[in-house]
Structures are given as C-alpha cells and as structure tokens.
Protein backbone atom coordinates (compact mmCIF):
# COMPACT_ATOMS: atom_id res chain seq x y z
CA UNK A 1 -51.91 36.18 17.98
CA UNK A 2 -49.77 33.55 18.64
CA UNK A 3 -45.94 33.78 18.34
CA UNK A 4 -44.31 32.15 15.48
CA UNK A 5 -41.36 30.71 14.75
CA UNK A 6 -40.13 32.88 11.13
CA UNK A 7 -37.64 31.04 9.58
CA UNK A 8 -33.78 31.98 9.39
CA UNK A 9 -33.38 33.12 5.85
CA UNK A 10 -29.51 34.73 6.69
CA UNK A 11 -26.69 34.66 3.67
CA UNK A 12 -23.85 33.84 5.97
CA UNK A 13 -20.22 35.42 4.69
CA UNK A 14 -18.15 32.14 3.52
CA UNK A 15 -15.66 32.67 6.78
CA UNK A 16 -18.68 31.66 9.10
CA UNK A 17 -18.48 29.86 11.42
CA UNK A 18 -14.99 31.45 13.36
CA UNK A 19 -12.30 28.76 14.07
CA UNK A 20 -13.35 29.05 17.88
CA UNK A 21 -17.32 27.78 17.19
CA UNK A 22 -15.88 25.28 14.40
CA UNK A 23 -16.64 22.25 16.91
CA UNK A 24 -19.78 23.72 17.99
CA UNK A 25 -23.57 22.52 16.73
CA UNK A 26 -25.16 25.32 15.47
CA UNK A 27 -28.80 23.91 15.47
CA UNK A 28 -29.89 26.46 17.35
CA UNK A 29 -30.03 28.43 14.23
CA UNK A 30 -30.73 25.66 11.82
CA UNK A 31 -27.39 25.89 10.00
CA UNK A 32 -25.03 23.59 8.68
CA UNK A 33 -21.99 24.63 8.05
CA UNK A 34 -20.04 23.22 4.82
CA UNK A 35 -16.41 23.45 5.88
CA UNK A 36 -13.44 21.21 4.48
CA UNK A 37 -12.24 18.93 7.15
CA UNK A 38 -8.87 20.04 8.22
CA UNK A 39 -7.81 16.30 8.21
CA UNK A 40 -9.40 14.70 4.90
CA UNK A 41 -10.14 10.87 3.88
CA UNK A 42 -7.03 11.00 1.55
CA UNK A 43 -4.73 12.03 4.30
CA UNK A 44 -6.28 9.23 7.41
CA UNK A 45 -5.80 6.74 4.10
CA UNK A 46 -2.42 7.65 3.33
CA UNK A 47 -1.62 7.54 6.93
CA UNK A 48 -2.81 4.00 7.63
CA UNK A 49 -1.19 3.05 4.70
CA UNK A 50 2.60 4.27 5.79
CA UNK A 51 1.87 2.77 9.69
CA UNK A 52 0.73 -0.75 7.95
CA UNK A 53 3.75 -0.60 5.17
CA UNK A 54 6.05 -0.22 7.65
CA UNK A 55 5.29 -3.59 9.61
CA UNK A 56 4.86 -5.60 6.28
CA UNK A 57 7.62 -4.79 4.45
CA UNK A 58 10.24 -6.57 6.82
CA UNK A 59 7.85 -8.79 7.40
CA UNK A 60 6.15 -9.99 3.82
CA UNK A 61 9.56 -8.79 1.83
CA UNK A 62 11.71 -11.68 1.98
CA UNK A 63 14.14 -10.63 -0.86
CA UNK A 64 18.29 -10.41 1.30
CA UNK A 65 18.73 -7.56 -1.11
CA UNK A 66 16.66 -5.45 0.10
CA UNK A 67 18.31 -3.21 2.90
CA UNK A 68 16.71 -0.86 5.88
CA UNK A 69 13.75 0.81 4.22
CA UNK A 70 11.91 3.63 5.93
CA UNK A 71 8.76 4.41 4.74
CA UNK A 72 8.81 8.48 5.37
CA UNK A 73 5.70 9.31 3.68
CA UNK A 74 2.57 8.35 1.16
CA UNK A 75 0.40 9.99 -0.85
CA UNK A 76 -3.06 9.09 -2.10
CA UNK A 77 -4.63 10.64 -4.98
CA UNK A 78 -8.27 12.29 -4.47
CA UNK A 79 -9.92 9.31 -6.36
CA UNK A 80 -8.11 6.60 -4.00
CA UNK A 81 -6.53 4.50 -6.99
CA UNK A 82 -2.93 5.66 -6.38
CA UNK A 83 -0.94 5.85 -3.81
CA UNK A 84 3.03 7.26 -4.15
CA UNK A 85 4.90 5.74 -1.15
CA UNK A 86 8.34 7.34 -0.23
CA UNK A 87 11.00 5.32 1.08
CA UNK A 88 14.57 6.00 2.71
CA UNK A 89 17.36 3.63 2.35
CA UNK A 90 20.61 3.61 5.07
CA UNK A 91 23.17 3.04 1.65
CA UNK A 92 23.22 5.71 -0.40
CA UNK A 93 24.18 3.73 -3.19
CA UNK A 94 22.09 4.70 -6.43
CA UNK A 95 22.45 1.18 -7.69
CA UNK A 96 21.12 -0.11 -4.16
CA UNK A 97 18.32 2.38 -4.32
CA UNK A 98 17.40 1.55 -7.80
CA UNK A 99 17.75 -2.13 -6.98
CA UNK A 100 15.55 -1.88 -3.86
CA UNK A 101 12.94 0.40 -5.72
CA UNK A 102 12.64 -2.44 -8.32
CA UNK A 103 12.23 -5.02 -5.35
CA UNK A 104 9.47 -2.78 -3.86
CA UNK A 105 7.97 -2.47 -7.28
CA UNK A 106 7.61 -5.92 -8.00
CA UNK A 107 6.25 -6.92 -4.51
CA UNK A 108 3.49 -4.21 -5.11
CA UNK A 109 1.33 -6.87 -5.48
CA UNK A 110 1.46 -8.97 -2.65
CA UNK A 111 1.82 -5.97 -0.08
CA UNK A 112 -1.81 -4.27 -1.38
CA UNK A 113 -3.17 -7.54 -1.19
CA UNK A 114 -1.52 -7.75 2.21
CA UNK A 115 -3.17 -3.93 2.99
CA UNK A 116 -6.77 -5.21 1.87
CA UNK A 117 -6.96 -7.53 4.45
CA UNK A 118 -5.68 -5.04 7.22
CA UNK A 119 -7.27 -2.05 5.60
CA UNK A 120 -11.05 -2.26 5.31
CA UNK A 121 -11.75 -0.24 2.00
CA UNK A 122 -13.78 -1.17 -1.21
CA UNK A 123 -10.70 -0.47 -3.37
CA UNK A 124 -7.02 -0.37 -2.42
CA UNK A 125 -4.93 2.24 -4.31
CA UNK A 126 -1.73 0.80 -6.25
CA UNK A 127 1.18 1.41 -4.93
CA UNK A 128 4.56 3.17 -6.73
CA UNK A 129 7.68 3.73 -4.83
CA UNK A 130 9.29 6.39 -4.75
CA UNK A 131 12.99 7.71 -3.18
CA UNK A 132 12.50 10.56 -0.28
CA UNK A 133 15.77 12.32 -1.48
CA UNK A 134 14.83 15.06 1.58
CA UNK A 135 16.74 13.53 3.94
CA UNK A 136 19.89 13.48 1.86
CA UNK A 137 19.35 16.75 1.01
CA UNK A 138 19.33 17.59 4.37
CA UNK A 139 21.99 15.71 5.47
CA UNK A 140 24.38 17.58 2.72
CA UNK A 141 22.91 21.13 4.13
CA UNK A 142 23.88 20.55 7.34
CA UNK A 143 26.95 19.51 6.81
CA UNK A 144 27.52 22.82 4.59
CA UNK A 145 26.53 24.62 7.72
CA UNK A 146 28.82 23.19 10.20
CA UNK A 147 31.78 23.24 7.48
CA UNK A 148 30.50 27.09 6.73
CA UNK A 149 30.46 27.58 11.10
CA UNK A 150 34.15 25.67 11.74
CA UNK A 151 35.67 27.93 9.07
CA UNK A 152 33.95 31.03 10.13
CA UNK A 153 35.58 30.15 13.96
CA UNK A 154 39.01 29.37 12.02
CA UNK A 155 39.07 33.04 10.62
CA UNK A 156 38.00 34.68 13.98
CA UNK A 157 41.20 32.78 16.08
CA UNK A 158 43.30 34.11 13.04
C-alpha cells in the first residue's frame, strides 16, 4: 500500500502562529494564518497623507495669514472618507489658531485635489483640521516641573 498524504485537519489555538514564525510561510502544513497586520492600510494612508500635507501646505497655501503650521499627525477613518489632520501653530494665539484653522478649512479643497494627484487611491478622504493641543500641554508640564525642581533646590540651600 502506497503512502498517502492525509490531510491536516488541526484546530489551531487563535495565538498561532508565535510572534517569532509570524514572517515565516507555513505551507509546509497548508495553513494560512489570518493575523491583523501590525501596520494597517488606514495607518500607511494616514501616513502619506501627513508627509504630502506637509510639502503642500507652504507650498499650495498662499494666504500671509497663515503662520508656521506643523502637521503632527492624521487620522483616517476605517472606511477611508475622513481624514482628521492635526496641526501645530508657533503663536499661541487662540484667535490665530482659529483664524488659521478656518484658512486650512477652506483650502480643504484644493489640497485633496492636490493629494489625488500625488496619492494614487480611488477615493481621497476629506480633510478636517484639527489643533494638536499636546504640545502645549506639554510645554506647560514641563515648565511645572522645572518651577516644582528650582523651588525644591531653594528649600534645600535654606
């Protein structure tokens, strides 16, 4: 009698593969593994959207209002048709913010029309800008800290 091949009829625990065999193909056993990419679509969009942003906006934005914008991070929803884009400003003026959110805003249009013919996709998300008030916030903490440090070295020399 001939040996045969009996096929692999093994219910695999949902942790399978381990990390370490994650880049390895498991033909050999006629698997496929179904694990989430650790770096999804949304994200590699989102990301090509901030690097591209950041070139066009000095570039395409022509409004002398508008001050230093940093583009510090962008989100795209699971469906692709939004995208929240979070800017930094130098001034930490609300009006100026406010002012150079509206300027964003209404240029919405020309920079995703600017993005479709950098970015190759069937449909562009719309943008909304948003403020990135982290790196305020973490301005003011650290200046807590080194006020909360010099006093703490005031009290010791007393």
């Amino acid at each position: 009698m001939p040996w045969t091949k009996a096929p692999l009829s093994v219910k695999l625990p949902r942790f399978y593969p381990p990390p370490r065999f994650a880049g390895v193909s498991l033909k050999f056993l006629s698997i496929t593994p179904s694990m989430p990419k650790d770096y999804s679509r949304t994200l590699r969009i989102g990301d090509q959207i901030q690097r591209e942003l950041a070139l066009m906006i000095p570039r395409e934005v022509k409004d002398p209002r508008l001050g230093f914008v940093t583009i510090t991070g962008v989100e795209v929803s699971r469906d692709l048709g939004h995208a929240k884009v979070f800017i930094t400003l130098m001034d930490d003026d609300a009006d100026k913010i406010q002012q150079s959110l509206h300027i964003l805003t209404d240029a919405s249009g020309l920079l995703r029309s600017r993005l479709g013919q950098a970015i190759k996709l069937r449909s562009l998300p719309q943008l909304h800008f948003y403020f990135d008030e982290s790196t305020q916030r973490g301005a003011r903490l650290s200046a807590l800290i080194e006020r909360a440090v010099a006093e703490d070295q005031q009290h010791a020399n007393d």
